[in-house]
C-alpha atoms as a PDB file:
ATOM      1  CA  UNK A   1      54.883 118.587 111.444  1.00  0.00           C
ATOM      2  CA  UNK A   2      51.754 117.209 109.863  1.00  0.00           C
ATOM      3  CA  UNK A   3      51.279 113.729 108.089  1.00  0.00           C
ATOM      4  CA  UNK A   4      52.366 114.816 104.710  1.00  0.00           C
ATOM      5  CA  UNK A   5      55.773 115.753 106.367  1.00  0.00           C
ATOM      6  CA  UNK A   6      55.896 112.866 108.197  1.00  0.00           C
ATOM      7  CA  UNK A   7      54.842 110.656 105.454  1.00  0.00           C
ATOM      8  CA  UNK A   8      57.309 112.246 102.830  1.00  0.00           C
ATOM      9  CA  UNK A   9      60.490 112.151 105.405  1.00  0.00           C
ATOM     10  CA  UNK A  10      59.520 108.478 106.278  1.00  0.00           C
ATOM     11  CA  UNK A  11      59.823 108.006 102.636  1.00  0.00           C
ATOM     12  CA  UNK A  12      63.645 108.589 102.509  1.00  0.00           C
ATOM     13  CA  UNK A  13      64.210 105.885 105.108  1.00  0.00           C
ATOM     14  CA  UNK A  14      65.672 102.930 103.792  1.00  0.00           C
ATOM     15  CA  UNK A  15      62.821  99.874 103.085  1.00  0.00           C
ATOM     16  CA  UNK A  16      63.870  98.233 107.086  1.00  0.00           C
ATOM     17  CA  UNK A  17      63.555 101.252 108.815  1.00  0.00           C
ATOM     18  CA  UNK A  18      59.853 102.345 106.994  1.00  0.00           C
ATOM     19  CA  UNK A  19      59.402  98.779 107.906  1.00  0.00           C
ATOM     20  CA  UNK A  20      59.880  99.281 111.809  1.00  0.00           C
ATOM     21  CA  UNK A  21      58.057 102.950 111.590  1.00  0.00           C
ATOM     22  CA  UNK A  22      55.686 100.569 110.367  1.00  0.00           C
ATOM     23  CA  UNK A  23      55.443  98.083 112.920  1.00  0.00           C
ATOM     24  CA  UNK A  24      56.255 100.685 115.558  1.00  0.00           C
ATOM     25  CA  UNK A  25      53.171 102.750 115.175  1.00  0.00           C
ATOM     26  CA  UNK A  26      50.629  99.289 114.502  1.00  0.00           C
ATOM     27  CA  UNK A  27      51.803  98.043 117.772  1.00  0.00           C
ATOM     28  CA  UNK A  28      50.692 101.818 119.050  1.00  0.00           C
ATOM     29  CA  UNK A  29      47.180 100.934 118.041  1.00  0.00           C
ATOM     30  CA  UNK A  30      47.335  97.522 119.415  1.00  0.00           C
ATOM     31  CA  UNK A  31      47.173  98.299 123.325  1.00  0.00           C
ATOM     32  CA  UNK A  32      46.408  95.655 125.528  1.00  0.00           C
ATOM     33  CA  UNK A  33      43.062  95.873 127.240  1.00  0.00           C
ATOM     34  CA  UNK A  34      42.824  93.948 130.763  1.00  0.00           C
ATOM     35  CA  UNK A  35      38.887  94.059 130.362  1.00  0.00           C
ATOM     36  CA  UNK A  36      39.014  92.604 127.040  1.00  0.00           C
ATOM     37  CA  UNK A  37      41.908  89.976 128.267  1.00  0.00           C
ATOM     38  CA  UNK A  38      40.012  88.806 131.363  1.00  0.00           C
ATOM     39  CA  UNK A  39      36.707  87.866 129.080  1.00  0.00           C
ATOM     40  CA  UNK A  40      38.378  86.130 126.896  1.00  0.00           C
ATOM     41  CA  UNK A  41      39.982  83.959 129.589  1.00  0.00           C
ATOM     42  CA  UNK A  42      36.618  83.779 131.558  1.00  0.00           C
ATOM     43  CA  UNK A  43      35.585  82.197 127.848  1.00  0.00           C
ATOM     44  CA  UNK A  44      38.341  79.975 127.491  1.00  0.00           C
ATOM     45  CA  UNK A  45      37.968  78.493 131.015  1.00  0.00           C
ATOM     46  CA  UNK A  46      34.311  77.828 130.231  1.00  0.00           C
ATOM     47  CA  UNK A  47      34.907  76.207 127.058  1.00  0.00           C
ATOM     48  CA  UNK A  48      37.770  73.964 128.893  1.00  0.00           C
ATOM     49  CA  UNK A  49      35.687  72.926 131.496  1.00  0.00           C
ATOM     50  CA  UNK A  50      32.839  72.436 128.978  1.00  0.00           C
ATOM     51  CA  UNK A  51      35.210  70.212 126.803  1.00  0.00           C
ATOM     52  CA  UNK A  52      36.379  67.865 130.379  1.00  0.00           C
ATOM     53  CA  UNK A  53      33.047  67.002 130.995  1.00  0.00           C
ATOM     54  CA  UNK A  54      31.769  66.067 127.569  1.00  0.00           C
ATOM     55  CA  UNK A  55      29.536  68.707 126.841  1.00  0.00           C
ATOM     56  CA  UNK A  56      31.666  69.764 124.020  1.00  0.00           C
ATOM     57  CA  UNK A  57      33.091  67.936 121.266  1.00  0.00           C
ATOM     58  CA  UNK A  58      36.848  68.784 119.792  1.00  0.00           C
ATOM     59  CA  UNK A  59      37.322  69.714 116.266  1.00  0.00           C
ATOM     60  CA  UNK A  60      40.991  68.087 114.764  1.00  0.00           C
ATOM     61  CA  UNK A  61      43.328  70.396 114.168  1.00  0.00           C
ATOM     62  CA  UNK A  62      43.384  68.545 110.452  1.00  0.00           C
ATOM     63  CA  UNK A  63      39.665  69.351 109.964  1.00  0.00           C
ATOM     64  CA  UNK A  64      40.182  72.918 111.058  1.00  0.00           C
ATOM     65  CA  UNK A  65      43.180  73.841 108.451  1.00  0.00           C
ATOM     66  CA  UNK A  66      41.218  71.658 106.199  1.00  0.00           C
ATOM     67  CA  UNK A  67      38.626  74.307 105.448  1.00  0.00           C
END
């Protein structure tokens, strides 16, 4: 089956199930990377510890949505 099949039988399904195909095969592309995970909580521990001992100021959450 090649993507013109696919696409042309997923076109048949009613609008919720081409809705979870949807989803289904975007959370296929989304796979979690453990590498990627553990920097980005390396960065978020810095930035806490930064923000506990003053060296970094906190931005309200009014400002933020502001803009």
């Amino acid at each position: 089956m090649n993507r013109k099949d696919i696409l042309e039988n997923a076109l048949k399904l009613k609008p919720d199930e081409r809705f979870m195909v949807i989803e289904d095969l975007i959370k296929s592309l989304d796979e979690p990377d453990s590498s990627l995970d553990a920097i980005w909580a390396e960065e978020a521990e810095k930035r806490l510890k930064a923000y506990r001992f003053g060296d970094l100021e906190g931005i309200p959450m009014e400002e933020v949505f502001k803009e």
